[in-house]
N, C-alpha and C. Protein backbone atom coordinates (compact mmCIF):
# COMPACT_ATOMS: atom_id res chain seq x y z
N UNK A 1 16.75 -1.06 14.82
CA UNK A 1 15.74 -1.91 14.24
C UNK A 1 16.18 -2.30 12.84
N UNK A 2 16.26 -3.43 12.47
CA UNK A 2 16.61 -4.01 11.13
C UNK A 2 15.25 -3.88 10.41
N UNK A 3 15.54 -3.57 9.32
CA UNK A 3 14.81 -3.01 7.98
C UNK A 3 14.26 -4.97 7.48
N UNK A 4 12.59 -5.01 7.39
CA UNK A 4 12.36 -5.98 6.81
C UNK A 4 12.22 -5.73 5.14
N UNK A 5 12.79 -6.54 4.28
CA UNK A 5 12.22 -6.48 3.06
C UNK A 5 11.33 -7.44 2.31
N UNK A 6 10.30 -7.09 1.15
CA UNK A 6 9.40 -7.56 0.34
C UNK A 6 10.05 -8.84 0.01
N UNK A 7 9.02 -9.79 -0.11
CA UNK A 7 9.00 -10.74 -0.80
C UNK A 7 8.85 -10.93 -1.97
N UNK A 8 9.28 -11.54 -3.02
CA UNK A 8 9.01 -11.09 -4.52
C UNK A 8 8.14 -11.85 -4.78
N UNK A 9 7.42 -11.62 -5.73
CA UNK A 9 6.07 -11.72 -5.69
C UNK A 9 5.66 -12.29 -7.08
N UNK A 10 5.08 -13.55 -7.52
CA UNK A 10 5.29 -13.49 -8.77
C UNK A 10 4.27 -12.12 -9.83
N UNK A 11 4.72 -12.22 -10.54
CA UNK A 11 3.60 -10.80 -11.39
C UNK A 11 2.68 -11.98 -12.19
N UNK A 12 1.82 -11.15 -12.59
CA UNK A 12 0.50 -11.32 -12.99
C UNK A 12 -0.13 -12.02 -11.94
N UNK A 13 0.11 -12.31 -10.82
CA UNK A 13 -1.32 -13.17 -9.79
C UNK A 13 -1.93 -12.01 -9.69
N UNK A 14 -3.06 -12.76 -9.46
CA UNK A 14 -4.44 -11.95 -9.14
C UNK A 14 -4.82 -11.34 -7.42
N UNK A 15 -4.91 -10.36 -7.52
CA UNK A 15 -5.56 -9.64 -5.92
C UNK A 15 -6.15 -10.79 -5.71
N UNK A 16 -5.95 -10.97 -3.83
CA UNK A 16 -7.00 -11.44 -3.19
C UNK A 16 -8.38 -10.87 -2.73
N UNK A 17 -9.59 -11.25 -3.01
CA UNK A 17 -10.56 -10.20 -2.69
C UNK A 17 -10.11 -10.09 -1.06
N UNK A 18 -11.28 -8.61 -0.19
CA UNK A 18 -11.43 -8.46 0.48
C UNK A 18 -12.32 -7.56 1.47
N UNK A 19 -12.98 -7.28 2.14
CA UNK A 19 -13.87 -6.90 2.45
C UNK A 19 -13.13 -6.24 4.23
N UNK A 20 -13.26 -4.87 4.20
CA UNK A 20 -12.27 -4.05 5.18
C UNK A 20 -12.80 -2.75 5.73
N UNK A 21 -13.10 -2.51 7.29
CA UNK A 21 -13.75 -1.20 7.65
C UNK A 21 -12.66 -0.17 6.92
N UNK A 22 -13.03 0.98 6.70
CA UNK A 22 -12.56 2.34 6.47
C UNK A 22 -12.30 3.59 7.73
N UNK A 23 -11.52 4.20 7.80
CA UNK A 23 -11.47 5.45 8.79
C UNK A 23 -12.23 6.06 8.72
N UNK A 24 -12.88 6.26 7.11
CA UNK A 24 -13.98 7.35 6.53
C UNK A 24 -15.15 6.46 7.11
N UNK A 25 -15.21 5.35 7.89
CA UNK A 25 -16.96 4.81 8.31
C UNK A 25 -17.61 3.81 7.65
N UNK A 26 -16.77 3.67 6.01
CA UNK A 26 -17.53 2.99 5.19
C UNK A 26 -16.32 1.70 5.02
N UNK A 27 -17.44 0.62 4.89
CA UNK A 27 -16.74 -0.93 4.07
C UNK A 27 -16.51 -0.71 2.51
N UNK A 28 -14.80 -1.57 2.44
CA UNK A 28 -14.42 -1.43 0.99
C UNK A 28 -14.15 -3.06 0.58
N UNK A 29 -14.74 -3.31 -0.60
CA UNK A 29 -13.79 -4.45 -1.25
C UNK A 29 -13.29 -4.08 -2.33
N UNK A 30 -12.70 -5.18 -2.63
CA UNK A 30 -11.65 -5.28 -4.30
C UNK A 30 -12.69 -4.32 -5.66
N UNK A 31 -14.07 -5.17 -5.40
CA UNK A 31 -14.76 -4.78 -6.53
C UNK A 31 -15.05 -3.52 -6.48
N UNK A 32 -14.99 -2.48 -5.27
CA UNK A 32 -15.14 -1.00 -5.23
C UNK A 32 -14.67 0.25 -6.34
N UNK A 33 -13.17 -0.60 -6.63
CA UNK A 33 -12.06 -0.07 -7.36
C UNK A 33 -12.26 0.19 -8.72
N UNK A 34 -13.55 -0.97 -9.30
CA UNK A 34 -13.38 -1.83 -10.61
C UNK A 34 -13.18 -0.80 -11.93
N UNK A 35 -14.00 0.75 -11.71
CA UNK A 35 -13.35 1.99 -12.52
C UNK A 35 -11.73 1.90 -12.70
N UNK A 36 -10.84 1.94 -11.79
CA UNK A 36 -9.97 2.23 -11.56
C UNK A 36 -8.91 1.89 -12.79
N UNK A 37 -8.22 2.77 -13.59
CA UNK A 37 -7.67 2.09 -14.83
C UNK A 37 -5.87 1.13 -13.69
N UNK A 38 -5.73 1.84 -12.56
CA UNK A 38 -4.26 0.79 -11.80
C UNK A 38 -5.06 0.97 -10.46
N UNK A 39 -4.58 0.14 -9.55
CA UNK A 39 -5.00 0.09 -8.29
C UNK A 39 -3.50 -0.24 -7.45
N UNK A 40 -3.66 1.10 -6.50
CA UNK A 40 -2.26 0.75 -5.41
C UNK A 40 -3.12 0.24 -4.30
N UNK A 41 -1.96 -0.58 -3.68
CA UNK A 41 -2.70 -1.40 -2.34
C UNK A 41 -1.01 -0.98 -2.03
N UNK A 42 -1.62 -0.53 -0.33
CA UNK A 42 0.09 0.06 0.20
C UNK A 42 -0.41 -0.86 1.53
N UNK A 43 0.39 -1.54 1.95
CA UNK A 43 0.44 -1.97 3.56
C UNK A 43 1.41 -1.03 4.18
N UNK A 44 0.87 -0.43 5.18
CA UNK A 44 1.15 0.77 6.63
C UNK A 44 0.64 0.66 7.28
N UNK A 45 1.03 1.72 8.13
CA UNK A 45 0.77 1.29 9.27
C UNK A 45 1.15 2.83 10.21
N UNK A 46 0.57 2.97 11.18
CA UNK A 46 0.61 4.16 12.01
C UNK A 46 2.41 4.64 12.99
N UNK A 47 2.81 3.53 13.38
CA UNK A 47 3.82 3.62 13.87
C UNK A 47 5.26 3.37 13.73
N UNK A 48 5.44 2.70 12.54
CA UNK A 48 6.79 2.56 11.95
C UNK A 48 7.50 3.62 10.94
N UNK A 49 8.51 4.00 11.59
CA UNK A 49 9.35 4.93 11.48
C UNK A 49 9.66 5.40 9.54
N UNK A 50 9.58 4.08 8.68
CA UNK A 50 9.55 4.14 7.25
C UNK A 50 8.05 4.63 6.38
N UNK A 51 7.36 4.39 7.47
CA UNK A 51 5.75 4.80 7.11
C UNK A 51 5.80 6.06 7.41
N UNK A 52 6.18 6.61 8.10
CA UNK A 52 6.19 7.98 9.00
C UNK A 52 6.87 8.78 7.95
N UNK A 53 7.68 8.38 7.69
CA UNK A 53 8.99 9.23 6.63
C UNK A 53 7.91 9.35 5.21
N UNK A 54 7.66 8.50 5.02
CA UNK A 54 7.10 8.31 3.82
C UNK A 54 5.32 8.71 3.16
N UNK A 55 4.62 8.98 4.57
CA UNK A 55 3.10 8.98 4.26
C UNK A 55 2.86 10.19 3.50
N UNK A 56 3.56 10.99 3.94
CA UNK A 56 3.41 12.32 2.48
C UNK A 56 3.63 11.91 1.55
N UNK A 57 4.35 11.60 1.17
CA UNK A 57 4.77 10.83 -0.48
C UNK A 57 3.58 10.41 -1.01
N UNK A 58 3.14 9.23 0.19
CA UNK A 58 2.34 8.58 -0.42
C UNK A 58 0.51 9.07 -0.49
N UNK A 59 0.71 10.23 -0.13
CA UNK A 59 -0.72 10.97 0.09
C UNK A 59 -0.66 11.35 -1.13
N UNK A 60 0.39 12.21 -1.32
CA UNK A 60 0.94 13.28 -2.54
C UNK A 60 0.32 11.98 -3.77
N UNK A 61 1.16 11.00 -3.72
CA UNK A 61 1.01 9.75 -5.38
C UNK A 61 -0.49 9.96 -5.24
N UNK A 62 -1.49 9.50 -4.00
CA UNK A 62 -2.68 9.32 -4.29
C UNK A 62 -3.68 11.08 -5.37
N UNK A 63 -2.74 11.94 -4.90
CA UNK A 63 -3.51 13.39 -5.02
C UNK A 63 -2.82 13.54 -6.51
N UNK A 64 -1.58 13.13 -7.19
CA UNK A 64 -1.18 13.21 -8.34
C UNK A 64 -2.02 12.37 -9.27
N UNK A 65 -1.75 10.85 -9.02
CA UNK A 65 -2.49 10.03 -9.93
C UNK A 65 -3.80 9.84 -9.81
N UNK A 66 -4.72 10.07 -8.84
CA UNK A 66 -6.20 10.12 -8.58
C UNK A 66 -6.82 10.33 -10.11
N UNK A 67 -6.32 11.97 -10.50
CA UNK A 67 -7.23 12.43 -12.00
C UNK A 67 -6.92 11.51 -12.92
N UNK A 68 -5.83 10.78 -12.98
CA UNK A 68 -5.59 9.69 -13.88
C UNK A 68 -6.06 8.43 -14.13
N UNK A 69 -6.97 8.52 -12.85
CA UNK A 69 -7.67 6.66 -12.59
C UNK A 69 -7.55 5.97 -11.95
N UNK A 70 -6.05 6.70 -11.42
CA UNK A 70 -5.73 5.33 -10.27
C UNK A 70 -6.23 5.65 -8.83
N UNK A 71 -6.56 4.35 -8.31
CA UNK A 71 -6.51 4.40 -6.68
C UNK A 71 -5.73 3.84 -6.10
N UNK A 72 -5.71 4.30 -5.48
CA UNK A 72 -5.00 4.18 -3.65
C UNK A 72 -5.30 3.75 -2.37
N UNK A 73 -5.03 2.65 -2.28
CA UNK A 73 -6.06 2.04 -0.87
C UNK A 73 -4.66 1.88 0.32
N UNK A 74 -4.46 2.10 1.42
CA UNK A 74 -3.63 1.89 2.75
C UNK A 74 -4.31 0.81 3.38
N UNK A 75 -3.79 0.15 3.67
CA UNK A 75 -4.28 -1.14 4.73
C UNK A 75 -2.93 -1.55 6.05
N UNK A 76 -3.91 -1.28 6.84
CA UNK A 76 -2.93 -1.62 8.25
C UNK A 76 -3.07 -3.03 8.70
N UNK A 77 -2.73 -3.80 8.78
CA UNK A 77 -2.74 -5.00 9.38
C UNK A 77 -2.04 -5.59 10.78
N UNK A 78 -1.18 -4.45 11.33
CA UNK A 78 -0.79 -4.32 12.47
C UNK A 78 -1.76 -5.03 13.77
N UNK A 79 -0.73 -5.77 14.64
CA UNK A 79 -1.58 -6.06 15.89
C UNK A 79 -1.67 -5.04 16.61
N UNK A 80 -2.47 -4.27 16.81
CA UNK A 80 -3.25 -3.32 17.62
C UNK A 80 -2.93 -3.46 19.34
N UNK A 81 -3.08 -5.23 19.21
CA UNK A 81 -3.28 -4.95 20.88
C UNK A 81 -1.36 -4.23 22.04
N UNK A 82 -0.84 -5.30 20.95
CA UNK A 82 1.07 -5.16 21.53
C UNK A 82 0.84 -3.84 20.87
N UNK A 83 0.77 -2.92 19.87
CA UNK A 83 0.66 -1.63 19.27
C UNK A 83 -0.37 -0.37 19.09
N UNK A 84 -0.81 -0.21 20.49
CA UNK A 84 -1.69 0.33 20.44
C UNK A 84 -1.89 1.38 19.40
N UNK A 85 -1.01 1.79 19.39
CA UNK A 85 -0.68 2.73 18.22
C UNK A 85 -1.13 2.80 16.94
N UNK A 86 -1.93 1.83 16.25
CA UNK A 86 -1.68 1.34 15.24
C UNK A 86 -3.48 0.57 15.46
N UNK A 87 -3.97 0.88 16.27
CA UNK A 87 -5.34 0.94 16.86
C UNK A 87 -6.43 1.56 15.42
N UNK A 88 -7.54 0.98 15.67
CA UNK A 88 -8.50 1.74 14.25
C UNK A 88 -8.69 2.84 14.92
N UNK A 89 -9.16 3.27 16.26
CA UNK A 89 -9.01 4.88 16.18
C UNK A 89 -7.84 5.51 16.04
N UNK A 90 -6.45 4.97 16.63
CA UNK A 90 -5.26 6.22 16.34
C UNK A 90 -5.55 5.82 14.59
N UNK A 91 -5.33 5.24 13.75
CA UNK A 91 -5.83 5.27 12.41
C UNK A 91 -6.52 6.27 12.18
N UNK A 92 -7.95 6.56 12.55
CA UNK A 92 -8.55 7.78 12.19
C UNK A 92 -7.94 9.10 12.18
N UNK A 93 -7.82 9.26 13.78
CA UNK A 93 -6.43 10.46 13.94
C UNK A 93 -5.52 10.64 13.06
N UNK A 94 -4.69 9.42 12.20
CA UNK A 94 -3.51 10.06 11.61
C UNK A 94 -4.64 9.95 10.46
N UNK A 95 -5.46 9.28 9.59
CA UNK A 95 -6.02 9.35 8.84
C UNK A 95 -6.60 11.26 8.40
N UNK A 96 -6.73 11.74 9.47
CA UNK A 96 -7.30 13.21 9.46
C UNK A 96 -6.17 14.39 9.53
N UNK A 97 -5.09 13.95 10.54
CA UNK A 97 -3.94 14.77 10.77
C UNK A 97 -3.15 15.03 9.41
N UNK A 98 -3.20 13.93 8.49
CA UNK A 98 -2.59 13.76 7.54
C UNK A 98 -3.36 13.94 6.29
N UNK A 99 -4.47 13.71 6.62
CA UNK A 99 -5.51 14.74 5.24
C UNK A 99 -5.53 13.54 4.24
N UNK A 100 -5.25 12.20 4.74
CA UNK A 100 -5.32 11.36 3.22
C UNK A 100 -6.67 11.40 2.71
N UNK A 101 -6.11 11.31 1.30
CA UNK A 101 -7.10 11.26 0.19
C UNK A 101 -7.57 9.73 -0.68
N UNK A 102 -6.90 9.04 0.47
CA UNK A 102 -6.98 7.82 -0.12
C UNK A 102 -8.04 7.06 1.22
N UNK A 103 -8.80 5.65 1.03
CA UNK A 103 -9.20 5.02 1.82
C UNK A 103 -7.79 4.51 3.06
N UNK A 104 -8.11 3.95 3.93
CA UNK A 104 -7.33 3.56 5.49
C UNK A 104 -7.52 2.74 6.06
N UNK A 105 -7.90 1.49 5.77
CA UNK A 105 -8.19 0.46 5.97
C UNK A 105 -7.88 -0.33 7.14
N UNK A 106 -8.65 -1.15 8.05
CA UNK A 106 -7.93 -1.67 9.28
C UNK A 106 -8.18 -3.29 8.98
N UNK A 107 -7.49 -4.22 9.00
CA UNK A 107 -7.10 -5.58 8.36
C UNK A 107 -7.29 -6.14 10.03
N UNK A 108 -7.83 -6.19 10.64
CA UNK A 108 -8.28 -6.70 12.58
C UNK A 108 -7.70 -7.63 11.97
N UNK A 109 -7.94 -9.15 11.35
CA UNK A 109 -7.53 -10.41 11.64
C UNK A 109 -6.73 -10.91 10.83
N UNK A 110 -5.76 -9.78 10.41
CA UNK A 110 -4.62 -9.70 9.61
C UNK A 110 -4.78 -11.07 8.57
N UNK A 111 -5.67 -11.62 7.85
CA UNK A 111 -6.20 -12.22 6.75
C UNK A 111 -6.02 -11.50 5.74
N UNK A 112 -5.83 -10.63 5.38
CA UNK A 112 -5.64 -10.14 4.21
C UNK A 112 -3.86 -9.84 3.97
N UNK A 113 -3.31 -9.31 4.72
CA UNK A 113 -2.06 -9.49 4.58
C UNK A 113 -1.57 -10.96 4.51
N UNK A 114 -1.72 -11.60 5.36
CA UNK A 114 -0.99 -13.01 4.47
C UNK A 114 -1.67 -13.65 3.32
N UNK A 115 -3.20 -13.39 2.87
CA UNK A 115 -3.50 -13.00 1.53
C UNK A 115 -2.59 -12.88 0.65
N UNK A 116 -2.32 -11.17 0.76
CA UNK A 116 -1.32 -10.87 -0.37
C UNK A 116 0.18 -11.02 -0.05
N UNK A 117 0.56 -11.62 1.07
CA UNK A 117 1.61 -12.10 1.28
C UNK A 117 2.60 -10.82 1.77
N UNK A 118 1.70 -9.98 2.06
CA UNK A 118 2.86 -8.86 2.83
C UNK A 118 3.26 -8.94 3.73
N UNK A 119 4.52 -8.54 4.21
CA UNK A 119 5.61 -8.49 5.23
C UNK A 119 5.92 -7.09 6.11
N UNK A 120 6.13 -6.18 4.97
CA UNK A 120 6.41 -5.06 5.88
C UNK A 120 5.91 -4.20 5.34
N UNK A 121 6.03 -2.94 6.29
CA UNK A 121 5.30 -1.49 6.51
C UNK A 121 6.15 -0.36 5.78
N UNK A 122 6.29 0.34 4.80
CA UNK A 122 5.12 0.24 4.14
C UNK A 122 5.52 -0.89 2.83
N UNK A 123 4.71 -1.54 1.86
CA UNK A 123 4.78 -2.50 1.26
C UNK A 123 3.66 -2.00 0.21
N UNK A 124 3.93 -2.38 -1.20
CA UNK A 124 3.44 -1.53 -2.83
C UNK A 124 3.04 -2.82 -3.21
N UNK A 125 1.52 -2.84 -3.92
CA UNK A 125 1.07 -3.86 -4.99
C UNK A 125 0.92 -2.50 -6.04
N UNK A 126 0.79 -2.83 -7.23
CA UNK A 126 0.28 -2.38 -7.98
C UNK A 126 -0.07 -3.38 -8.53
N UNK A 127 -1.59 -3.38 -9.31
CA UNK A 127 -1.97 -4.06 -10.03
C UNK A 127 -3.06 -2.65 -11.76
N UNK A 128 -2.83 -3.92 -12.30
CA UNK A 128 -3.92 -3.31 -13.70
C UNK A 128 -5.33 -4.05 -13.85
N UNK A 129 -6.51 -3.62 -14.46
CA UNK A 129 -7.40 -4.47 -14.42
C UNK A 129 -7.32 -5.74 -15.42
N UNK A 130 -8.11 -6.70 -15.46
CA UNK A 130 -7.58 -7.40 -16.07
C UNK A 130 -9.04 -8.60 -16.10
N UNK A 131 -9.89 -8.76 -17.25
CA UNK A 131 -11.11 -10.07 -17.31
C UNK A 131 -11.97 -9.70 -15.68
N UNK A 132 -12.63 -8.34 -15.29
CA UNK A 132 -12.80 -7.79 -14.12
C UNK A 132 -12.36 -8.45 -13.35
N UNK A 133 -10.89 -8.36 -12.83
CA UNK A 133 -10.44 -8.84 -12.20
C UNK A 133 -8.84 -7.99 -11.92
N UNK A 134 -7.99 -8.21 -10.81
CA UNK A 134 -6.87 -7.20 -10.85
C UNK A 134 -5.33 -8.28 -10.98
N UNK A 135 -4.62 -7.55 -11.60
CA UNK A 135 -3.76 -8.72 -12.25
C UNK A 135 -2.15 -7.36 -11.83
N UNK A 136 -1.40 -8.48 -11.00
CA UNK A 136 -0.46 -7.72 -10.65
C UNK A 136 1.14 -7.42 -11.50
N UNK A 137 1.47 -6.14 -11.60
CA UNK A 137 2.12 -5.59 -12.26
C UNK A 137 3.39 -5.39 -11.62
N UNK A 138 3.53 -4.75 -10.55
CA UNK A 138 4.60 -4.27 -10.06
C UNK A 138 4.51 -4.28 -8.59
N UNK A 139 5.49 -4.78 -7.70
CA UNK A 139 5.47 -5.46 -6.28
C UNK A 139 6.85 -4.50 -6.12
N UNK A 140 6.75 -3.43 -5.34
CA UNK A 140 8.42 -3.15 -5.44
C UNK A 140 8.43 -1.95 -4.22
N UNK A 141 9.41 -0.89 -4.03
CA UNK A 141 9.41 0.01 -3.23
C UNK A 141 8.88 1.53 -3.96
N UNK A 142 8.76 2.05 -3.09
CA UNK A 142 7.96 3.80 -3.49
C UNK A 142 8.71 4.38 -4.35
N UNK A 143 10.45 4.70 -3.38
CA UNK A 143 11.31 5.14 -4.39
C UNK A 143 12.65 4.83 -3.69
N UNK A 144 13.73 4.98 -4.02
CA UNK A 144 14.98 4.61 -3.56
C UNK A 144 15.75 6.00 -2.10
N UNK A 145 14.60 6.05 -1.16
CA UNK A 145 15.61 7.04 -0.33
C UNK A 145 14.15 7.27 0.46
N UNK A 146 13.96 6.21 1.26
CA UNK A 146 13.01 6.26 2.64
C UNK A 146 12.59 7.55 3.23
N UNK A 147 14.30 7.92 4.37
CA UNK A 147 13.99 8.78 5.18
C UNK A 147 14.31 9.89 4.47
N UNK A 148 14.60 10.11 3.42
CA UNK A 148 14.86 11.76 2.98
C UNK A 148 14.15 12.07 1.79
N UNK A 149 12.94 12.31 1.65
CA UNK A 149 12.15 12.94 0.14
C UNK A 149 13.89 13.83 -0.59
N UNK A 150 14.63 14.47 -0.29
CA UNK A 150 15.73 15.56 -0.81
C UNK A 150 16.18 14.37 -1.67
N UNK A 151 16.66 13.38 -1.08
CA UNK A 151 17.47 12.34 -1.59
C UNK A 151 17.25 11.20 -2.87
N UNK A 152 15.91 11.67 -2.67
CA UNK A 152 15.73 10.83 -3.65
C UNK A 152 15.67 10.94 -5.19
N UNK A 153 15.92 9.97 -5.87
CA UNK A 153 16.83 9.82 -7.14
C UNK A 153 15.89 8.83 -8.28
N UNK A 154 15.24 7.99 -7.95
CA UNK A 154 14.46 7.29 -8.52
C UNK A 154 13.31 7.15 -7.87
N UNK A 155 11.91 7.30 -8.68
CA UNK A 155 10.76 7.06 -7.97
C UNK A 155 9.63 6.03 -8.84
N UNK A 156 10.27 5.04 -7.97
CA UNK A 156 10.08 3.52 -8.71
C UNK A 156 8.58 3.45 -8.96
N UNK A 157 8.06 3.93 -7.89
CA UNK A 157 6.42 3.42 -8.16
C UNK A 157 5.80 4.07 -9.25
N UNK A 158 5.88 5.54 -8.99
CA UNK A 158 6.02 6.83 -10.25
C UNK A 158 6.32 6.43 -11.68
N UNK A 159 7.27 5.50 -11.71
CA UNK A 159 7.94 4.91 -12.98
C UNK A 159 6.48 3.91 -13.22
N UNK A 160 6.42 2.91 -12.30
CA UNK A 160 5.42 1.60 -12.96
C UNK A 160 4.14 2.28 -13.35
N UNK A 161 3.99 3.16 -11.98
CA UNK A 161 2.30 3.86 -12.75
C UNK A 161 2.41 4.49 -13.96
N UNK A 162 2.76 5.15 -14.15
CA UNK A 162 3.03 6.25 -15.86
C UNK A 162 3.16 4.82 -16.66
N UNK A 163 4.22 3.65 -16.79
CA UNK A 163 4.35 2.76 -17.42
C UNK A 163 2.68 2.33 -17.67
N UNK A 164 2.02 1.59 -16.88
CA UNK A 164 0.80 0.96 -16.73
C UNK A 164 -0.29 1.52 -17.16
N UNK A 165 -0.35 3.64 -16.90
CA UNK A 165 -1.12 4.08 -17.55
C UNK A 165 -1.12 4.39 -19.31
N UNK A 166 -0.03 4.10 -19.64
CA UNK A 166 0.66 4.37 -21.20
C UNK A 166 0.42 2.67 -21.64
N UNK A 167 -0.11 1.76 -20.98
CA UNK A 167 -0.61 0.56 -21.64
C UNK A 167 0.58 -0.17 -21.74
N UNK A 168 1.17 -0.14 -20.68
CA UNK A 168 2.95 -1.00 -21.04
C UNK A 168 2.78 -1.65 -19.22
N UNK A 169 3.98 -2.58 -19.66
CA UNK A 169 4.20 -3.08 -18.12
C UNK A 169 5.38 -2.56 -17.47
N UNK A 170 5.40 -2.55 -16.34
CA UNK A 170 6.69 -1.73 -15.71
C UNK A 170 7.73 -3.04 -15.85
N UNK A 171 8.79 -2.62 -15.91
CA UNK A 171 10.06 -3.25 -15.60
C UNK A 171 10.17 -4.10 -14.96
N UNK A 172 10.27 -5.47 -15.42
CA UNK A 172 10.19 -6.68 -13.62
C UNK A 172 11.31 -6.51 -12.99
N UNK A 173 12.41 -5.69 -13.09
CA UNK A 173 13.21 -6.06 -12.46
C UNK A 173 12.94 -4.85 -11.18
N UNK A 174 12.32 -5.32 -10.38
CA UNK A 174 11.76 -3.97 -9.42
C UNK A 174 12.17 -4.64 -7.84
N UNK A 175 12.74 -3.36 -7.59
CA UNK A 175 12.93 -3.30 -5.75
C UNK A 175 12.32 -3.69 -4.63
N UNK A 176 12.78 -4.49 -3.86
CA UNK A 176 11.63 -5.07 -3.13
C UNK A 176 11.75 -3.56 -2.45
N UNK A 177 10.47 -3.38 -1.70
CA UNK A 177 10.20 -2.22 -0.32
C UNK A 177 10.85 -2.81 1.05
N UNK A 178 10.79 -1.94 1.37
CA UNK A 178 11.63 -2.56 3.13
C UNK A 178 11.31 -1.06 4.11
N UNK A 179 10.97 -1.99 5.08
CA UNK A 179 10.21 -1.02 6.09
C UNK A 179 10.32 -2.25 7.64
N UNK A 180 9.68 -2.10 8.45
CA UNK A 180 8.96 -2.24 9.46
C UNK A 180 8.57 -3.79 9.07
N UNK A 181 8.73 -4.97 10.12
CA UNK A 181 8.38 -6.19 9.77
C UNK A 181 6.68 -5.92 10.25
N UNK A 182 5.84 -6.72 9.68
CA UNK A 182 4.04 -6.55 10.50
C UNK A 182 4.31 -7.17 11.42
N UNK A 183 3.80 -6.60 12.34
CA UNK A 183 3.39 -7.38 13.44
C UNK A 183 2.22 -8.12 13.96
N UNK A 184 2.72 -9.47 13.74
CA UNK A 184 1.86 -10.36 13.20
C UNK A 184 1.52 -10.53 15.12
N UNK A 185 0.21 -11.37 15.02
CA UNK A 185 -0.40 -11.41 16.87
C UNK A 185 0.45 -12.99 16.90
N UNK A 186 0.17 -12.69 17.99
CA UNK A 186 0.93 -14.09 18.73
C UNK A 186 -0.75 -14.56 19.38
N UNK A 187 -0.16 -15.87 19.49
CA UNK A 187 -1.57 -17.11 19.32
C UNK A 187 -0.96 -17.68 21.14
């Protein structure tokens, strides 16, 4: 399987709002967050092999930076029907198996991913707040070494958040992510 990568993204656009069931039962939008001093928006997804490698990581960022302000939202946008896998109940299941501490979002009419213009699984916004509103900072990958937490050497996202919470902007020169292309429905 060939590795899709991020699109670059210009920085400072603004989140698209959105309005999205939860695993936890409850509806989330943009304005939910509005405490939030950074907001991660991760596109995943249940069945791709880079998500899989990676969802600890990304449980762990939510359980590190949480006391700090930030949130963490997962959004699947996966077609469900070719992927069953990737279904709002198997969602719940890994949602529980995996103990996230973050919301789990199911994107049914994949509108919000071409929203924010995501491509693949898993896929990083960070944004800062900004005139109540979320203003994007850093579009890039988690960290440089997918399938092996041992391996890894730089932890890019780690870098922009600490940057963003210290009142600075992260580095534009940032990594696209590459994972799993979405699987977008066929019409």
């Amino acid at each position: 399987m060939a590795p899709t990568f991020s699109d670059p993204t210009q920085l400072d656009s603004l989140a698209p709002d959105f309005e999205l069931p939860g695993t936890d039962g409850k509806n989330y939008r943009l304005r939910d967050f509005s405490q939030a001093r950074a907001l991660v928006i991760a596109f995943m997804c249940n069945h791709c092999p880079y998500v899989i490698a990676t969802q600890g990581r990304i449980n762990q960022l939510a359980k590190d930076f949480g006391p700090q302000g930030v949130s963490l939202i997962g959004i699947n946008s996966n077609d469900a029907t070719r992927y069953p896998e990737d279904s709002f109940d198997a969602m719940k299941v890994r949602a529980a198996e995996q103990g996230f501490v973050f919301p789990y979002l199911r994107d049914e009419t994949q509108e919000v991913a071409q929203a924010f213009g995501a491509v693949c699984t898993p896929e990083f916004y960070v944004y800062r707040p900004w005139k109540q509103q979320w203003m994007l900072k850093y579009k890039g990958r988690l960290d440089d070494h997918w399938k092996d937490e041992a391996g890894v050497r730089s932890q890019d996202l780690k870098i922009a958040l600490n940057a963003i919470l210290s009142g600075k902007d992260p580095d534009p020169d940032q990594k696209p992510s590459m994972g799993c292309s979405i699987k977008w429905k066929t019409t």
